[in-house]
Protein backbone atom coordinates (compact mmCIF):
# COMPACT_ATOMS: atom_id res chain seq x y z
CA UNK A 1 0.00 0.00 0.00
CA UNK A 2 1.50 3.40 -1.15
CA UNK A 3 2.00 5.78 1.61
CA UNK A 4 0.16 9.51 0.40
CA UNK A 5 2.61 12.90 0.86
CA UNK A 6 0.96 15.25 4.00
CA UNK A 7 -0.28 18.47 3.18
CA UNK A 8 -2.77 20.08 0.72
CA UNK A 9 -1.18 22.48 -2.14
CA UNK A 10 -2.60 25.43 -3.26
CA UNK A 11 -0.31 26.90 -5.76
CA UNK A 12 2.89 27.49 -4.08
CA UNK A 13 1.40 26.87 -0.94
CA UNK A 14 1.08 23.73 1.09
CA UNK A 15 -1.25 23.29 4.03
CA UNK A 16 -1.01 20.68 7.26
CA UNK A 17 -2.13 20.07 10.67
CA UNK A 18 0.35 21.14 12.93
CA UNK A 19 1.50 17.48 13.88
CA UNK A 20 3.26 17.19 10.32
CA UNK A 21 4.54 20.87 10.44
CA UNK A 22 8.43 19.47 9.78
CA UNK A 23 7.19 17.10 6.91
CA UNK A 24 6.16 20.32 4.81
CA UNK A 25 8.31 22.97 6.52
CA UNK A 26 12.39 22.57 6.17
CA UNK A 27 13.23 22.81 9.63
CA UNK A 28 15.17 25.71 9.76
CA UNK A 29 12.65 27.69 8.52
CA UNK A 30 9.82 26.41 10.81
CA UNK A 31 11.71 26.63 13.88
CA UNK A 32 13.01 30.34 13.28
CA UNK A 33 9.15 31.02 12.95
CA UNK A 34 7.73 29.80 15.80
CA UNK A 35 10.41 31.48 17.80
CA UNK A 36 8.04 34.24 17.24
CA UNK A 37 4.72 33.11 18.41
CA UNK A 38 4.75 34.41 21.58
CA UNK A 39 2.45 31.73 22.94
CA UNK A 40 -0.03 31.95 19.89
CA UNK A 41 -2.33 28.53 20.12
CA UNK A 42 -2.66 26.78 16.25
CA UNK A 43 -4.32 24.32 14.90
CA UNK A 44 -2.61 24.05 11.23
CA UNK A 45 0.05 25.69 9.43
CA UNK A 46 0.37 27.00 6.00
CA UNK A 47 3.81 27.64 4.23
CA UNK A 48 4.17 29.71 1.17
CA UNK A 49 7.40 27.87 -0.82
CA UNK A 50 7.65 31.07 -3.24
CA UNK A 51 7.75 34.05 -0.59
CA UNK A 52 8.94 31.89 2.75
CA UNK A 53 6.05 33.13 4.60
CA UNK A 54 4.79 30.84 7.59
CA UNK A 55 1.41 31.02 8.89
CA UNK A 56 0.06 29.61 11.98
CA UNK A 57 -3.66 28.76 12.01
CA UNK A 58 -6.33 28.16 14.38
CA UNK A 59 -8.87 26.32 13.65
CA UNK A 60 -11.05 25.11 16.92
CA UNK A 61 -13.42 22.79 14.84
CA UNK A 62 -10.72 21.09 12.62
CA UNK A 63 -11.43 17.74 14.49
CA UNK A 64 -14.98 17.95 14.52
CA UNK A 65 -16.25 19.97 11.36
CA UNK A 66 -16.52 18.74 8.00
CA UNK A 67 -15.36 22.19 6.74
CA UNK A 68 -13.30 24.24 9.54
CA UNK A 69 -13.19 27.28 10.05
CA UNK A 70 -10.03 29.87 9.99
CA UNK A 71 -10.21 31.34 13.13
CA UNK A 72 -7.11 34.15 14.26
CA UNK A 73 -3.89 33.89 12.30
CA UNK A 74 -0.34 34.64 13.09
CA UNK A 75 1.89 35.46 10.18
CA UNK A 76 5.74 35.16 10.27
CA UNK A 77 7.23 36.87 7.06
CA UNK A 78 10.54 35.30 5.91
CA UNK A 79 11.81 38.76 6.96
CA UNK A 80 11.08 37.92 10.38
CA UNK A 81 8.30 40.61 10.76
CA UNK A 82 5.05 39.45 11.91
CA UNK A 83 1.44 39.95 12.43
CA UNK A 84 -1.96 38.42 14.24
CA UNK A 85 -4.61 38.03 11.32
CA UNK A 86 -8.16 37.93 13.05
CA UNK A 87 -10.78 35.97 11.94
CA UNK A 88 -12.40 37.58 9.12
CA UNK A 89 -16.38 38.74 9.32
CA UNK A 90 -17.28 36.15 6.73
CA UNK A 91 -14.75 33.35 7.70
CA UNK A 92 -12.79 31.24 5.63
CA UNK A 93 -13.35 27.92 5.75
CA UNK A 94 -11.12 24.53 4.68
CA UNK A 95 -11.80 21.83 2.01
CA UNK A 96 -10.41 18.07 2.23
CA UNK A 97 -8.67 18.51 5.92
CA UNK A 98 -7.86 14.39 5.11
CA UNK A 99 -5.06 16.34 3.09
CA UNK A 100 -3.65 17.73 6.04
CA UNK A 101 -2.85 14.90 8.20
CA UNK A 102 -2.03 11.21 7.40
CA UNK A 103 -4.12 8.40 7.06
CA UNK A 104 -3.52 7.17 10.71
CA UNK A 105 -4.50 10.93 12.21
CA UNK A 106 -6.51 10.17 15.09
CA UNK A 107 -8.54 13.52 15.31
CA UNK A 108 -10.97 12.96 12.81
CA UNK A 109 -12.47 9.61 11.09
CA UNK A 110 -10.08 9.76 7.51
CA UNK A 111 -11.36 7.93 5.18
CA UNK A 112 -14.71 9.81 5.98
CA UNK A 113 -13.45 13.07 5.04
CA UNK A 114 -11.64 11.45 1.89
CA UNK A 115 -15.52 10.01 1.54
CA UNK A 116 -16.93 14.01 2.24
CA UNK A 117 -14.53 15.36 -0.66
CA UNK A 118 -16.50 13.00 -3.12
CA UNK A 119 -19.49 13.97 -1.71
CA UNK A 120 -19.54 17.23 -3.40
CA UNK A 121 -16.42 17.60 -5.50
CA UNK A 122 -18.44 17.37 -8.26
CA UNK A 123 -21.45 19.63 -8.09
CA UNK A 124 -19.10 23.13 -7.64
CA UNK A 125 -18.60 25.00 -10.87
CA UNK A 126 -15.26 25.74 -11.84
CA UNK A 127 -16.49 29.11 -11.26
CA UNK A 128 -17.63 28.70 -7.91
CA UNK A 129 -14.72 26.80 -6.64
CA UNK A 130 -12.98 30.30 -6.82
CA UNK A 131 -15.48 30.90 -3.73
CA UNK A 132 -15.87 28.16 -1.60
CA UNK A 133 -13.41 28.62 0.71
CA UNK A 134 -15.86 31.41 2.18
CA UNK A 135 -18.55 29.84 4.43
CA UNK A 136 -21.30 32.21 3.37
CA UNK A 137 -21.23 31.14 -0.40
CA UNK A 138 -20.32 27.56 1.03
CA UNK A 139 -23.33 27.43 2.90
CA UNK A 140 -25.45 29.28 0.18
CA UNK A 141 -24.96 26.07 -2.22
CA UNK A 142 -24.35 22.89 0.23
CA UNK A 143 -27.79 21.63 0.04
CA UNK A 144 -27.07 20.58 -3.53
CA UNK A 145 -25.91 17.40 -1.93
CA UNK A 146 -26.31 17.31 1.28
C-alpha cells in the first residue's frame, strides 16, 4: 500500500495540521518562525514555498467539522516581521482537511473526510470553486448534496 505525501497544495502553498509541520516545513525555517509566536495557540500551518512566509492557524473545529473554520492567524514573514490576522467577518473555511494529516491521524475519522470530498467535489462550478473557501457562499450552495 502506497503511503500519500501530508499536506494540501494550493499553488505554491502547502497546508497541514500542525503534527506534520516538519514534513512540509524545512526545519530551519519552521523553527526560526515559531520562535516568534509568543504563545499563539494553532491548529494548522500554511507555508508559502515562493515568498517563505509561515502562517500559523487556528482552527477550533478542525477535528470535529466537516469544513473548519479559519479562526485568528499569526503570520511570520521570511523577513522575520510578523502579524496576528483575526478571523475575518465572513470566515474562511477549509476543504479536504484528510489532506492535512495522514491516514492514521486520530482527530478525525479519515477515510470519511476522503468520503466528504466525493461527496460534493463534483457539483461546484469551476467558477464557484474560486469561492468556496468562504462559508457564506459555502453554505449558500451545500444543500445541492447534502
Amino acid at each position: 500500500m502506497k503511503t500519500r505525501k501530508v499536506g494540501k497544495k494550493v499553488g505554491s502553498c502547502i497546508y497541514a495540521h500542525k503534527d506534520y509541520e516538519y514534513k512540509i516545513i524545512p526545519e530551519i525555517i519552521l523553527n526560526k518562525a515559531k520562535s516568534k509566536l509568543e504563545g499563539f495557540d494553532y491548529t494548522c500551518v500554511k507555508y508559502d514555498k515562493k515568498s517563505g512566509n509561515v502562517t500559523f492557524q487556528l482552527s477550533k473545529d478542525f477535528d470535529t467539522a466537516h469544513e473548519p473554520i479559519v479562526s485568528q492567524c499569526f503570520l511570520v514573514k521570511a523577513d522575520g516581521s510578523c502579524r496576528v490576522l483575526p478571523e475575518k467577518k465572513d470566515p474562511q473555511i477549509w476543504h479536504h482537511k484528510w489532506m492535512w494529516v495522514a491516514d492514521d491521524y486520530t482527530g478525525f475519522d479519515v477515510e470519511e473526510s476522503k468520503r466528504r470530498s466525493e461527496q460534493w467535489k463534483d457539483h461546484v462550478s469551476k467558477e464557484e470553486k474560486r469561492k468556496i473557501g468562504y462559508l457564506s457562499f459555502w453554505n449558500s450552495i451545500k444543500n445541492r448534496w447534502e
